[in-house]
Protein backbone atom coordinates (compact mmCIF):
# COMPACT_ATOMS: atom_id res chain seq x y z
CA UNK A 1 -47.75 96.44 -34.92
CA UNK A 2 -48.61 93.03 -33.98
CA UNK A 3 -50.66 90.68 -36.41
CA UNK A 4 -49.82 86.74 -34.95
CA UNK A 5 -48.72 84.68 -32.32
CA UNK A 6 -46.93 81.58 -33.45
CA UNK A 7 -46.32 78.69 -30.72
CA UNK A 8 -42.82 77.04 -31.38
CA UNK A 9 -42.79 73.80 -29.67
CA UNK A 10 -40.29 70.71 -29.04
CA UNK A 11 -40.92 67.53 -31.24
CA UNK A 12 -38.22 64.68 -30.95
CA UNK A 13 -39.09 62.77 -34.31
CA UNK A 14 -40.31 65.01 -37.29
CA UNK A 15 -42.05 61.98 -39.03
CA UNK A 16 -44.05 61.23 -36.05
CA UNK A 17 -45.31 64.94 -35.65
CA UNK A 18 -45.96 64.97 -39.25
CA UNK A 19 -47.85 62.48 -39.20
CA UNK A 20 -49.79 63.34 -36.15
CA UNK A 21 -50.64 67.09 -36.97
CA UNK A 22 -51.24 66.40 -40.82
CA UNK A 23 -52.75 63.03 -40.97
CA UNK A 24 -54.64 63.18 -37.52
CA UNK A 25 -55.52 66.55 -36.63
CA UNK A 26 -55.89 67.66 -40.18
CA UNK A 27 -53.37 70.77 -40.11
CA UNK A 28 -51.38 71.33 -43.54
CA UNK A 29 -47.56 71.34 -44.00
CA UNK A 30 -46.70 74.87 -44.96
CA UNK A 31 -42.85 74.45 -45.25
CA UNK A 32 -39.12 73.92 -43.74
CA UNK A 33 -37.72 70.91 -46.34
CA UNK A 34 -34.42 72.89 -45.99
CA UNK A 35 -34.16 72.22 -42.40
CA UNK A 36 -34.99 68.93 -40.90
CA UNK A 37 -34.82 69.76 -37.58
CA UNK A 38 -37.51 72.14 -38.18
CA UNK A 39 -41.28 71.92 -38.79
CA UNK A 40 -44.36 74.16 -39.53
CA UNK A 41 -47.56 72.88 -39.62
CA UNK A 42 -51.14 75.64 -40.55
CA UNK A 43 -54.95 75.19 -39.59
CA UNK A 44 -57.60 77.76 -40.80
CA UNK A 45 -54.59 80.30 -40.72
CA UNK A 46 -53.27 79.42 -37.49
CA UNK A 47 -49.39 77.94 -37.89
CA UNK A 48 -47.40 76.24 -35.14
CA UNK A 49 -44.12 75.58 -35.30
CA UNK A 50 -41.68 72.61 -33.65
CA UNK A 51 -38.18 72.74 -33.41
CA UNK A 52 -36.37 69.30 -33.17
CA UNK A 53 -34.96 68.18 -29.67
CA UNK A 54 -34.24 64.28 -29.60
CA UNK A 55 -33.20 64.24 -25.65
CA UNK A 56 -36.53 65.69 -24.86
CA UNK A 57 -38.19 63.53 -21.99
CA UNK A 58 -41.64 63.74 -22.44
CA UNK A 59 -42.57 63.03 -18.59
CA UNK A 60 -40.81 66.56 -18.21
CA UNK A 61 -42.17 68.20 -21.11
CA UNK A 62 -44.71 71.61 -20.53
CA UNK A 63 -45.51 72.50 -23.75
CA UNK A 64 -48.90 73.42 -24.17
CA UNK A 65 -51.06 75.71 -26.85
CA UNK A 66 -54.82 76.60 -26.17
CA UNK A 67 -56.32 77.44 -29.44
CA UNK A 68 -59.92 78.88 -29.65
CA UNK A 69 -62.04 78.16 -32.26
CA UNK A 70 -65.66 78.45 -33.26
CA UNK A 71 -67.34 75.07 -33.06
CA UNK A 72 -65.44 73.01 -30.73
CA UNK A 73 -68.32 70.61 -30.59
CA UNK A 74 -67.74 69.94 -34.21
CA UNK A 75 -63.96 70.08 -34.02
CA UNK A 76 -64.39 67.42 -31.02
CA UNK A 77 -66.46 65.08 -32.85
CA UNK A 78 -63.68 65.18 -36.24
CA UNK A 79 -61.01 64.30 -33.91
CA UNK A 80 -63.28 61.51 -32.45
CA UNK A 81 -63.91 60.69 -35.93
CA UNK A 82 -60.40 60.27 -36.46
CA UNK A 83 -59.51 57.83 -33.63
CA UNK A 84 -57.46 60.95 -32.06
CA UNK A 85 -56.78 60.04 -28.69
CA UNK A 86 -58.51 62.72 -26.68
CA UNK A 87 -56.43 63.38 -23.25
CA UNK A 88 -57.74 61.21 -20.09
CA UNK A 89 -59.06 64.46 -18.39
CA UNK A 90 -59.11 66.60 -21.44
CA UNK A 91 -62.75 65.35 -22.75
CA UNK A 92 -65.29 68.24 -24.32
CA UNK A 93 -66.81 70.38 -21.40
CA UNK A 94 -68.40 73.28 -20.04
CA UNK A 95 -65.65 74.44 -17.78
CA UNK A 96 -66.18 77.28 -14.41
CA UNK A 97 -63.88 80.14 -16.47
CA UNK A 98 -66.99 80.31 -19.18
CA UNK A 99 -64.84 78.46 -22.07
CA UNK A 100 -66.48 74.44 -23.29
CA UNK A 101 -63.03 72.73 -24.15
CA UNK A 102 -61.15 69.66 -24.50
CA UNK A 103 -57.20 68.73 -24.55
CA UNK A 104 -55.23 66.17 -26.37
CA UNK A 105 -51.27 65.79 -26.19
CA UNK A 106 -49.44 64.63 -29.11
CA UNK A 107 -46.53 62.09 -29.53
CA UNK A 108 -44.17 64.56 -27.45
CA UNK A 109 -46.71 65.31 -24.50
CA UNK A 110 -47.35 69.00 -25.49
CA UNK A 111 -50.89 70.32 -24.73
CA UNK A 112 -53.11 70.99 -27.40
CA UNK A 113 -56.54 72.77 -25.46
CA UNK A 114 -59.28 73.47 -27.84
CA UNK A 115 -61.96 75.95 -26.75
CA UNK A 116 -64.52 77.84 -27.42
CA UNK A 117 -65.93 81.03 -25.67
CA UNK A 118 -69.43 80.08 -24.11
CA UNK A 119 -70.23 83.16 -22.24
C-alpha cells in the first residue's frame, strides 16, 4: 500500500532552487536532467519535487511542506550556520500543539516548517 509522500511544489527559476536546496539547505540532487522544467531534490530519504512555473507570483504563492525530523535544534543551528535566512516569524520554538519548530521560505515563497515532536 502506501510507502511515501512526495511534496511537488512551484519553482520559477531551476538554478535558483538548485542552488538554494543543494547549496543552502544541504538536500542532494537525485535527478530530472531530461526535463528542465522539472526538479527533484532528497534529504535523509525524504525527496521533494518542483515543477517549473515562470508566471508564478510569489506574493500569491501557498506552498508549504512541514517536515519532522529528529533534532531540530541541531538542524536549526546548520541552517544558522549557513547564513539561511530563517523566516521573520518562523524562528526555533516550543509551540502550544506540542511540536518545537521553525519555518524558512525559499526563493519562490513556499513554506519549509521544520519540527520536531516534543510531547
Amino acid at each position: 500500500m502506501l510507502t511515501a509522500i512526495i511534496p511537488k511544489i512551484p519553482m520559477r527559476n531551476r538554478a535558483l532552487t538548485y542552488t538554494y536546496y543543494v547549496e543552502k539547505l544541504g538536500f542532494k540532487y537525485i535527478g530530472s536532467d531530461d526535463f528542465d522544467q522539472y526538479l527533484i531534490v532528497e534529504k535523509d530519504g525524504l525527496q521533494i519535487h518542483f515543477f517549473e512555473f515562470k508566471t508564478l507570483d510569489p506574493k500569491e504563492n501557498y506552498g508549504q511542506i512541514y517536515i519532522r525530523t529528529k533534532d531540530v535544534d541541531k538542524l536549526y543551528q546548520d541552517f544558522l550556520q549557513n547564513k539561511v535566512e530563517i523566516h521573520p516569524n518562523g524562528h526555533l520554538a516550543n509551540k502550544p500543539w506540542g511540536q518545537r519548530e521553525f519555518a524558512l521560505l525559499d526563493p519562490d515563497n513556499n513554506l519549509l516548517t521544520f519540527g520536531q515532536d516534543k510531547s
